[in-house]
Protein backbone atom coordinates (compact mmCIF):
# COMPACT_ATOMS: atom_id res chain seq x y z
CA UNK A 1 1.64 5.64 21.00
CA UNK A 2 2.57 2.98 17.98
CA UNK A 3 -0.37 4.02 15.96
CA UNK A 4 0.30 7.64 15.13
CA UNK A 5 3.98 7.15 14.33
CA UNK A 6 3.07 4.12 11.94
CA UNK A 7 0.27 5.93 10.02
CA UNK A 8 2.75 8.74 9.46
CA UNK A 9 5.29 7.31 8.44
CA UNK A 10 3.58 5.29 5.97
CA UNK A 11 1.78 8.09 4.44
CA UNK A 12 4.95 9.95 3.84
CA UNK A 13 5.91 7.25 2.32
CA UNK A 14 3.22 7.60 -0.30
CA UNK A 15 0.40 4.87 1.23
CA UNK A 16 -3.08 5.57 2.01
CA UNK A 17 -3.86 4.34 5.04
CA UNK A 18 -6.70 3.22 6.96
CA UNK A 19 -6.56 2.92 11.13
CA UNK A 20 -9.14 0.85 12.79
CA UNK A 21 -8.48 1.27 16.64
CA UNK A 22 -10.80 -1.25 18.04
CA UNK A 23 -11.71 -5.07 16.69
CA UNK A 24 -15.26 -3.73 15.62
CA UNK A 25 -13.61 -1.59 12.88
CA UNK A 26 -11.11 -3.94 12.10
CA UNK A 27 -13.46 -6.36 11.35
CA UNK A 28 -15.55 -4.25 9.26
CA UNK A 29 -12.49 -2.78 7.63
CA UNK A 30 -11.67 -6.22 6.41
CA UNK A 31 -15.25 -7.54 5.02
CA UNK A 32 -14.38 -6.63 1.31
CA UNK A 33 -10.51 -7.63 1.40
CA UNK A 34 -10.00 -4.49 -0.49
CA UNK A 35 -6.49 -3.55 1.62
CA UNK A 36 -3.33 -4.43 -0.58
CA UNK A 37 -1.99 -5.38 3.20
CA UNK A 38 -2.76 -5.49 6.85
CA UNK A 39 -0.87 -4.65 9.91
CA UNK A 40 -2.07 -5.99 12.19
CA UNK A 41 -1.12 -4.99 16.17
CA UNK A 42 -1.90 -8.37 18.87
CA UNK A 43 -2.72 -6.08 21.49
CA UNK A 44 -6.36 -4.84 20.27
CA UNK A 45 -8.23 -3.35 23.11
CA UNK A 46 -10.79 -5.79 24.28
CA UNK A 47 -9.89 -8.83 22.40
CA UNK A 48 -6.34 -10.92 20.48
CA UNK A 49 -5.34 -9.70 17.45
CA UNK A 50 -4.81 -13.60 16.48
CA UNK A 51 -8.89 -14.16 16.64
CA UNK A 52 -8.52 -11.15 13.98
CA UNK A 53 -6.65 -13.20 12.17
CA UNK A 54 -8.03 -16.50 12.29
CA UNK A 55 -11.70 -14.99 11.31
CA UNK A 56 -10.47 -13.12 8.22
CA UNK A 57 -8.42 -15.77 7.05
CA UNK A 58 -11.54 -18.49 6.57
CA UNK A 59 -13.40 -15.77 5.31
CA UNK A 60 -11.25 -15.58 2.04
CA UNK A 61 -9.10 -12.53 3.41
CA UNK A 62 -6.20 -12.51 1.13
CA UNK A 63 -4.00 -9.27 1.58
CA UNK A 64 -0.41 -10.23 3.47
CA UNK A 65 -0.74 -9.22 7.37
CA UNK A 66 1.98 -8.61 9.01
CA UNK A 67 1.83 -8.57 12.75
CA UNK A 68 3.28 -6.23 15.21
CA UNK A 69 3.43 -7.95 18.51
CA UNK A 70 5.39 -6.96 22.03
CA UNK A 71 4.69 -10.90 22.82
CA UNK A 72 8.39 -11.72 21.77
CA UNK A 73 8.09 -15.64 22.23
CA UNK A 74 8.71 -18.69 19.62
CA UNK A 75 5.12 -19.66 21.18
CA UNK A 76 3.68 -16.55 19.73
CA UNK A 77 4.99 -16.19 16.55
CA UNK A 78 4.58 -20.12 15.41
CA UNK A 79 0.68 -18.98 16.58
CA UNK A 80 0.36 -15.78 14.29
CA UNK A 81 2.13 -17.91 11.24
CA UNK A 82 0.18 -20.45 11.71
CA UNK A 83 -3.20 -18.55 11.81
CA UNK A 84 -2.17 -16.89 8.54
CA UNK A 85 0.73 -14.19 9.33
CA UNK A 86 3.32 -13.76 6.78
CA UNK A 87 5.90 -11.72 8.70
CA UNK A 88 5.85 -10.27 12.16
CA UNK A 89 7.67 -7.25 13.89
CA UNK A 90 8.41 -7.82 17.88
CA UNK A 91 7.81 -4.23 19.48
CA UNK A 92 10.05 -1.80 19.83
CA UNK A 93 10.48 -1.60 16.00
CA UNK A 94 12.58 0.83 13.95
CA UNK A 95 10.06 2.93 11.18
CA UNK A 96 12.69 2.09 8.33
CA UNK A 97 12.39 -1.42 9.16
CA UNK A 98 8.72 -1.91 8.91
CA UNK A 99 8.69 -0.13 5.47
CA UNK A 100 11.20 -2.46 4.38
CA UNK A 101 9.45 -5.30 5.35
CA UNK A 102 6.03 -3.88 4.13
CA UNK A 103 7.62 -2.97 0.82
CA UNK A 104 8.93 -6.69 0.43
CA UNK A 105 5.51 -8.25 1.28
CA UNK A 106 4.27 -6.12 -1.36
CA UNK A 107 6.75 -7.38 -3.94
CA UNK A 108 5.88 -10.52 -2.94
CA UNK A 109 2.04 -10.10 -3.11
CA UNK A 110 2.84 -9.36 -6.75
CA UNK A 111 4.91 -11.85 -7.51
CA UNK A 112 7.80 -9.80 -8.13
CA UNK A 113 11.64 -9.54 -7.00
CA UNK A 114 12.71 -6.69 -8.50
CA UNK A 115 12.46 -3.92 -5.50
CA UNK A 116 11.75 -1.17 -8.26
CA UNK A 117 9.26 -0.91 -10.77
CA UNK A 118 10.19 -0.36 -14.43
CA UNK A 119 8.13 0.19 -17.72
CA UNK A 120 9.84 1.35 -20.74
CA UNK A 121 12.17 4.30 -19.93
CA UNK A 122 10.07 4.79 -16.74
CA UNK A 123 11.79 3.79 -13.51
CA UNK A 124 9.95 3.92 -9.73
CA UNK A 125 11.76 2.58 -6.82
CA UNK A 126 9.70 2.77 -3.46
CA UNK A 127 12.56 2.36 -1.13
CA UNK A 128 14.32 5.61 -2.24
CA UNK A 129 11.37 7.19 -3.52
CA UNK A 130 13.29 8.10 -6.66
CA UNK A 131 11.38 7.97 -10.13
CA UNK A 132 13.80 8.51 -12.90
CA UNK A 133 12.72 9.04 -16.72
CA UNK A 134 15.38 8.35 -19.53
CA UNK A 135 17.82 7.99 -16.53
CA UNK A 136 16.72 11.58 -15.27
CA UNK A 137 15.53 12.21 -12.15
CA UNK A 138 12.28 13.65 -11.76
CA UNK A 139 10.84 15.27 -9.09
CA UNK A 140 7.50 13.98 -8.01
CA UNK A 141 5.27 14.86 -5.16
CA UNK A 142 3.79 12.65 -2.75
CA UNK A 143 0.09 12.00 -4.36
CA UNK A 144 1.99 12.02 -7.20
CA UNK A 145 4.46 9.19 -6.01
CA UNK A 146 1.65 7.06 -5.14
CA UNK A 147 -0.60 7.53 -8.21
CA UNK A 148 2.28 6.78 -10.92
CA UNK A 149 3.44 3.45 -8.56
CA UNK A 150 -0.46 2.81 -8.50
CA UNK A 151 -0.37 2.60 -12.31
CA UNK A 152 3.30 1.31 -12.88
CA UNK A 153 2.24 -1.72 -10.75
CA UNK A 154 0.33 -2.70 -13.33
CA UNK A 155 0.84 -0.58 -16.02
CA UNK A 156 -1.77 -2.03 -18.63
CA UNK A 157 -4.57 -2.20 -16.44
CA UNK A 158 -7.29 -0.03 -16.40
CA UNK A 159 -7.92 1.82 -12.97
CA UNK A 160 -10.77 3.46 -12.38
CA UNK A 161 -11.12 6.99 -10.46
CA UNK A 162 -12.40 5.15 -7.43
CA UNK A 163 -9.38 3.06 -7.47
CA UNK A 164 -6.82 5.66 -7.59
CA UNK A 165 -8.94 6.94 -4.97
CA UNK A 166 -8.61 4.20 -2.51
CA UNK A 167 -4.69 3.84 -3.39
CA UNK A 168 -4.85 7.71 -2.75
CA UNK A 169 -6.65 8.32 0.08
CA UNK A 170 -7.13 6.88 2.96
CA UNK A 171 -10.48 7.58 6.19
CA UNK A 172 -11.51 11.21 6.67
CA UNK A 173 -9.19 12.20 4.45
CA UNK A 174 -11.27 15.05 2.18
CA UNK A 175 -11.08 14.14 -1.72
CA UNK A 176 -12.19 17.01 -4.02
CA UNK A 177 -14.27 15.93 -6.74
CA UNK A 178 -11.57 16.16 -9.21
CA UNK A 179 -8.36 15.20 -7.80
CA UNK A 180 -7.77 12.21 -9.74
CA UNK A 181 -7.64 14.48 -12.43
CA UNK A 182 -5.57 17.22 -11.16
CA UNK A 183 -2.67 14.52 -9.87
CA UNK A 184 -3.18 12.95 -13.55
CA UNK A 185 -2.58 16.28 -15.01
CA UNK A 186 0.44 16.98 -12.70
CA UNK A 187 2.09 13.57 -13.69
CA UNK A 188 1.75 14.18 -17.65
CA UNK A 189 3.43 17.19 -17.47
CA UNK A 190 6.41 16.06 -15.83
CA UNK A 191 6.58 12.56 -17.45
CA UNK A 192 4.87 13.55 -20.98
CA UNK A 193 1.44 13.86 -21.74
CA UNK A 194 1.43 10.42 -24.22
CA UNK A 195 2.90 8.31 -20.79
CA UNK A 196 -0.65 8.57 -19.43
CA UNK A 197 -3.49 7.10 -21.08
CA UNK A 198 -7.29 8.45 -20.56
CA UNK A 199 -9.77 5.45 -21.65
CA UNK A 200 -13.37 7.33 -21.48
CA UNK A 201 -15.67 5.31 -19.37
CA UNK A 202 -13.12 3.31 -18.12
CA UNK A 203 -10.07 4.94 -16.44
CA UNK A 204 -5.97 5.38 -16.58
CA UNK A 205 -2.99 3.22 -17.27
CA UNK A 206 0.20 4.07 -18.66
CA UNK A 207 1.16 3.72 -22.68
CA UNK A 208 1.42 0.48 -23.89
CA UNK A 209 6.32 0.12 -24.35
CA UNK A 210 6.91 0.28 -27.91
């Protein structure tokens, strides 16, 4: 019932997302701390989304979790802080709200306050989904959102195709074998082909300001 809602509103939003329904595949999902963040709902069937928590945490998990949790005591939230939450939602939630608060951990996970992303001319901001080059408005859509905020993040750093794919895509979601390249090519020709660099071997990242 939480769980459908969630994942759709996020991927409209431009995330890939994965969905573990069960401890086992949260677990699992977790072993190579490759999310960017974790939601994380209490109420896992068979088990306590804290002992989630408090396992990954040890284990060098660093991606922000925030927790969603109907258990709307000061009990229970000092207990999901303390195991290593950094923000909690107490259930019933509003949609907008949990993007907000997603959106800040993120800034926060990269050490930023700025809510919008900027590089050169080249303005993204995630909350109104509006990209603007040279102060224009540009119309973008939504792989194409998340690959140029995948880059902007950090804009001189090489990301590979299986990278992009993973900010991309998330489970059972099909990936042709050249869709990297196809959003790539969508992106230069509404931002400029030179706004895009191609490293061979290596990956993309966008042109170095002047």
């Amino acid at each position: 019932m939480i769980g459908e809602p969630v994942v759709t509103t996020l991927r409209h939003a431009g995330y890939a997302v994965d969905w573990a329904q069960d401890v086992r595949d949260a677990e699992l999902s977790l072993v190579h701390d490759v999310c960017d963040l974790v939601l994380l709902d209490l109420g896992l069937p068979k088990a306590d989304g804290i002992d989630v928590l408090a396992r990954y945490r040890p284990q060098g998990g660093r991606a922000p979790v925030l927790i969603l949790t109907a258990r709307d005591t000061i009990e229970k939230r000092i207990a999901g802080l303390d195991a290593g939450a950094d923000d909690y939602v107490v259930k019933p939630f509003d949609l907008d709200e949990l993007a907000a608060r997603l959106r800040a951990l993120l800034r926060r996970r990269a050490g930023r306050s700025c809510p919008a992303y900027s590089h050169g001319a080249l303005v993204l901001d995630p909350a109104s989904r509006n990209v603007t080059l040279n102060g224009e408005l540009l119309s973008l859509g939504p792989r194409e959102f998340c690959l140029l905020r995948a880059l902007i993040e950090e804009p001189m750093r090489l990301n590979t195709r299986s990278e992009l794919e993973d900010k991309l895509y998330g489970w059972g979601e099909e990936i042709s074998s050249n869709a990297i390249e196809v959003h790539v090519h969508g992106l230069r020709r509404k931002l400029g082909a030179e706004q895009i660099v191609t490293v061979r071997g290596g990956g993309y990242r966008l042109k170095q300001c002047e």
